[in-house]
C-alpha atoms as a PDB file:
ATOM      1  CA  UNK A   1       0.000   0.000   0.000  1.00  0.00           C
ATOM      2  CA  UNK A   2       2.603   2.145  -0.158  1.00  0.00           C
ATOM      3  CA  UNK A   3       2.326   5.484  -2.151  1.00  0.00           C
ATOM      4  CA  UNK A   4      -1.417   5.324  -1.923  1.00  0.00           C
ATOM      5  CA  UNK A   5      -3.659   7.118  -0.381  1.00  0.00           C
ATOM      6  CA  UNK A   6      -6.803   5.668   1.356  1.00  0.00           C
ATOM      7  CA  UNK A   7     -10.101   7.223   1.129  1.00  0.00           C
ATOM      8  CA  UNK A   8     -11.472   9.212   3.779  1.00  0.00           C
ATOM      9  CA  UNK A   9     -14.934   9.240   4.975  1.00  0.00           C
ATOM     10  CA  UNK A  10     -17.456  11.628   6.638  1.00  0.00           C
ATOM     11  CA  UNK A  11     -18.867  10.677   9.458  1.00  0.00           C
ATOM     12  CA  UNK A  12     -22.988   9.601   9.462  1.00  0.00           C
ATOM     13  CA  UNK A  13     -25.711  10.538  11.460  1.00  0.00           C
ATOM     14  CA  UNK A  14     -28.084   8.195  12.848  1.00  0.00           C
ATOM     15  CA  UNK A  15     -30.656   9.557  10.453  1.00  0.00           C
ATOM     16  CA  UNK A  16     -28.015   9.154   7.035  1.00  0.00           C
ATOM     17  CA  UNK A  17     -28.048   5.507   8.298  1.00  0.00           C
ATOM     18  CA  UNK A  18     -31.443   4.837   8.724  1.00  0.00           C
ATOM     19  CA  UNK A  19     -31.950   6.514   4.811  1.00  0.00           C
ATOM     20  CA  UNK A  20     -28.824   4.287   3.810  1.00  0.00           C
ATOM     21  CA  UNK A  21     -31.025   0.945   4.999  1.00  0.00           C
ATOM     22  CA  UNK A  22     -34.501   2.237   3.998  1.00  0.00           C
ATOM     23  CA  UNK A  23     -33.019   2.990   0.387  1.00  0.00           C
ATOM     24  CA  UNK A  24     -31.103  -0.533   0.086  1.00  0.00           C
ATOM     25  CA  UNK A  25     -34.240  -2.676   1.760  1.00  0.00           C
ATOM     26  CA  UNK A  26     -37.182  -0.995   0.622  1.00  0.00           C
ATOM     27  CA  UNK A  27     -36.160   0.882  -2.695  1.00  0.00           C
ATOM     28  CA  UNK A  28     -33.904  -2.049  -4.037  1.00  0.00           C
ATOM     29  CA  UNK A  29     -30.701   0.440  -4.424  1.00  0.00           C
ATOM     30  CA  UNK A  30     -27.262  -1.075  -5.050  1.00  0.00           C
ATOM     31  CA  UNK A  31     -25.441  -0.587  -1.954  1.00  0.00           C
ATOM     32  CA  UNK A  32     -22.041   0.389  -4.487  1.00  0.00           C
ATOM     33  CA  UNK A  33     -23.928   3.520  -5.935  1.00  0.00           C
ATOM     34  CA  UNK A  34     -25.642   4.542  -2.383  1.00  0.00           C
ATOM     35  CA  UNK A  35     -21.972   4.565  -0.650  1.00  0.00           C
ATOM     36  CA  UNK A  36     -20.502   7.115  -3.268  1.00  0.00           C
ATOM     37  CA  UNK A  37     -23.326   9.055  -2.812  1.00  0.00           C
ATOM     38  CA  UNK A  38     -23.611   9.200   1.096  1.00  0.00           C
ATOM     39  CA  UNK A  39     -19.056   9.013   0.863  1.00  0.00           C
ATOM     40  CA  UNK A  40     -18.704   6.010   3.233  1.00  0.00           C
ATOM     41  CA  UNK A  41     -17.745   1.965   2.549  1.00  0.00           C
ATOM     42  CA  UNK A  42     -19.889  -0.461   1.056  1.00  0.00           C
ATOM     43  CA  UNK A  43     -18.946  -2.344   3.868  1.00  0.00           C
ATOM     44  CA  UNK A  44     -20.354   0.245   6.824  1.00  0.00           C
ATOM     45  CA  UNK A  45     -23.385  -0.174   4.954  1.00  0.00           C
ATOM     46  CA  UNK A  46     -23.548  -3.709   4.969  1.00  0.00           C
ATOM     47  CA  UNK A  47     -23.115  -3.080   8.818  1.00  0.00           C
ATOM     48  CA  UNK A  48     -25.743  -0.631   9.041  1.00  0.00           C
ATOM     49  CA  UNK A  49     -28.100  -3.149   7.147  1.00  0.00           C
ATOM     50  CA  UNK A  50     -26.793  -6.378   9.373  1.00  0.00           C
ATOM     51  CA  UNK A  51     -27.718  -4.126  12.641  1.00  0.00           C
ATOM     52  CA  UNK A  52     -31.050  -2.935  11.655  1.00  0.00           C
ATOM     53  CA  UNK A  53     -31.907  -7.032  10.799  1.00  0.00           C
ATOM     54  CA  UNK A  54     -30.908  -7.735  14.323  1.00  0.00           C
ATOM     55  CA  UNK A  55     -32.060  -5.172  16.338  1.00  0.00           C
ATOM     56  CA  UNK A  56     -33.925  -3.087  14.576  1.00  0.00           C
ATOM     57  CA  UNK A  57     -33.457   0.976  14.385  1.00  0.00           C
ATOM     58  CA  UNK A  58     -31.876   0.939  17.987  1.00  0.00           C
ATOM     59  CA  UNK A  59     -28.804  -1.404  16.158  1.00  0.00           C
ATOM     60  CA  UNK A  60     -27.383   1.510  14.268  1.00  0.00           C
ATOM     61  CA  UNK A  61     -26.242   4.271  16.484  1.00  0.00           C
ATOM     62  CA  UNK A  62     -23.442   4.819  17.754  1.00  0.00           C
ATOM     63  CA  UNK A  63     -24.151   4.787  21.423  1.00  0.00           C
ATOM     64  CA  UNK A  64     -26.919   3.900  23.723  1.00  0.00           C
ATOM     65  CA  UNK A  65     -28.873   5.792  25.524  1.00  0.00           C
ATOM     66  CA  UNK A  66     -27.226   4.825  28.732  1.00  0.00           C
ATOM     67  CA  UNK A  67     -23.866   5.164  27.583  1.00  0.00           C
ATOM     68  CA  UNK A  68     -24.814   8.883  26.250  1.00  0.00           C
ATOM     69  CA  UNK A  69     -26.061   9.525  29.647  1.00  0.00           C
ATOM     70  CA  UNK A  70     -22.907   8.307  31.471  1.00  0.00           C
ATOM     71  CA  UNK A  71     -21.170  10.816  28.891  1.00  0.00           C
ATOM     72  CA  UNK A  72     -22.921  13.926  29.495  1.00  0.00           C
ATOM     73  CA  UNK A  73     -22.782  13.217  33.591  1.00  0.00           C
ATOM     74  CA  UNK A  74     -18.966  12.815  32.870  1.00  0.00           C
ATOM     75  CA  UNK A  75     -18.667  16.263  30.811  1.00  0.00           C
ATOM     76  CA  UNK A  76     -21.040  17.805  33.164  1.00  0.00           C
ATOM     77  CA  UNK A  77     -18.757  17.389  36.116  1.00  0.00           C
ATOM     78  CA  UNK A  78     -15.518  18.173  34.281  1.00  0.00           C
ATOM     79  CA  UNK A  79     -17.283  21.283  33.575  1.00  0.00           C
ATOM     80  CA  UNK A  80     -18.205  22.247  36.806  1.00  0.00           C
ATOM     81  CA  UNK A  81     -13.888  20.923  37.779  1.00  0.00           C
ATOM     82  CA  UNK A  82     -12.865  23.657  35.296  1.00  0.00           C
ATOM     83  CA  UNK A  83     -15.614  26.106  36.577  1.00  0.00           C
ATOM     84  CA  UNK A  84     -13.722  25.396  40.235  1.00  0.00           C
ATOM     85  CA  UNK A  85      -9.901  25.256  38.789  1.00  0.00           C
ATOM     86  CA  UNK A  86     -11.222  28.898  37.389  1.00  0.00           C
ATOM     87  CA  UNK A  87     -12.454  30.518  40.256  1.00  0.00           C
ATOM     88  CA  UNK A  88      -9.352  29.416  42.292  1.00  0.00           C
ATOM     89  CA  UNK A  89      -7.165  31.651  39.733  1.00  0.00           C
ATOM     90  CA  UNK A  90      -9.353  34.386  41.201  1.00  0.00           C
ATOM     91  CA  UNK A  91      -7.383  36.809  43.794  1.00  0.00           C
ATOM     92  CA  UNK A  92     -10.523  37.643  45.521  1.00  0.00           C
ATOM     93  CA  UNK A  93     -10.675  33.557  46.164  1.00  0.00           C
ATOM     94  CA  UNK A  94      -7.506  33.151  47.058  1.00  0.00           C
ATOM     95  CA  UNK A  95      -8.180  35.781  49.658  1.00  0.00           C
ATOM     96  CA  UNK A  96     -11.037  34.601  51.064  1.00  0.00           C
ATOM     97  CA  UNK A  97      -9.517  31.080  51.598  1.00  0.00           C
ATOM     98  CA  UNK A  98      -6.360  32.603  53.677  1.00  0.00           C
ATOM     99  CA  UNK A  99      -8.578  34.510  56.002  1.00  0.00           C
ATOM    100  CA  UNK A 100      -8.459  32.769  59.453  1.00  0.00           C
ATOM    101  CA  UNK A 101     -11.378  32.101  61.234  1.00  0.00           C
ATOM    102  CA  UNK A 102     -12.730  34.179  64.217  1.00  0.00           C
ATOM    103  CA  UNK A 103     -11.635  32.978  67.544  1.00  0.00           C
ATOM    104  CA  UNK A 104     -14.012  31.888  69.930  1.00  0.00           C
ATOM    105  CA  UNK A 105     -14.125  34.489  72.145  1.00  0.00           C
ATOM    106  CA  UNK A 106     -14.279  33.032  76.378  1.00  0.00           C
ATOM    107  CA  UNK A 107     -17.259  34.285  78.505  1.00  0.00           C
ATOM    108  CA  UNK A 108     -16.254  35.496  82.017  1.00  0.00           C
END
């Protein structure tokens, strides 16, 4: 393989799959002319196609819906870590932290 280049591919949507196995099952196109249109393999949409047989229209995204949830609580808390490592660059923070706390002053 040396000296050539492979082709790259965009990346899909759920909804450029789902058009990709409606087209090939229902409409009888060849899965050759429907991957130069849509600029991915004839093999991802064999995939696609294979997925959608076995599990129907849940098969062919990328992620489930608990492992998108388990994302966005991940990027949620970074966010709120940067939001923190942020407000510690403050000087008015770093202020506040050093003060001491009052004494507890003895009754007679």
């Amino acid at each position: 393989m040396h000296g050539q280049f492979r082709k790259r591919y965009t990346q899909t949507t759920q909804e450029q799959k789902m058009y990709a196995v409606q087209e090939v099952l229902k409409n009888g196109r060849g899965r050759k002319e429907l991957a130069e249109e849509l600029n991915v393999s004839v093999n991802s949409i064999t995939t696609w196609i294979r997925k959608f047989k076995e599990t129907g229209k849940n098969g062919i995204t990328s992620y489930s819906q608990d492992e998108i949830m388990r994302l966005k609580e991940i990027e949620k808390k970074y966010n709120e870590q940067k939001e923190m490592e942020s407000l510690k660059k403050l000087p008015i923070y770093i202020h506040v932290k050093k003060l001491p706390y009052p004494k507890k002053v003895k009754k007679l």
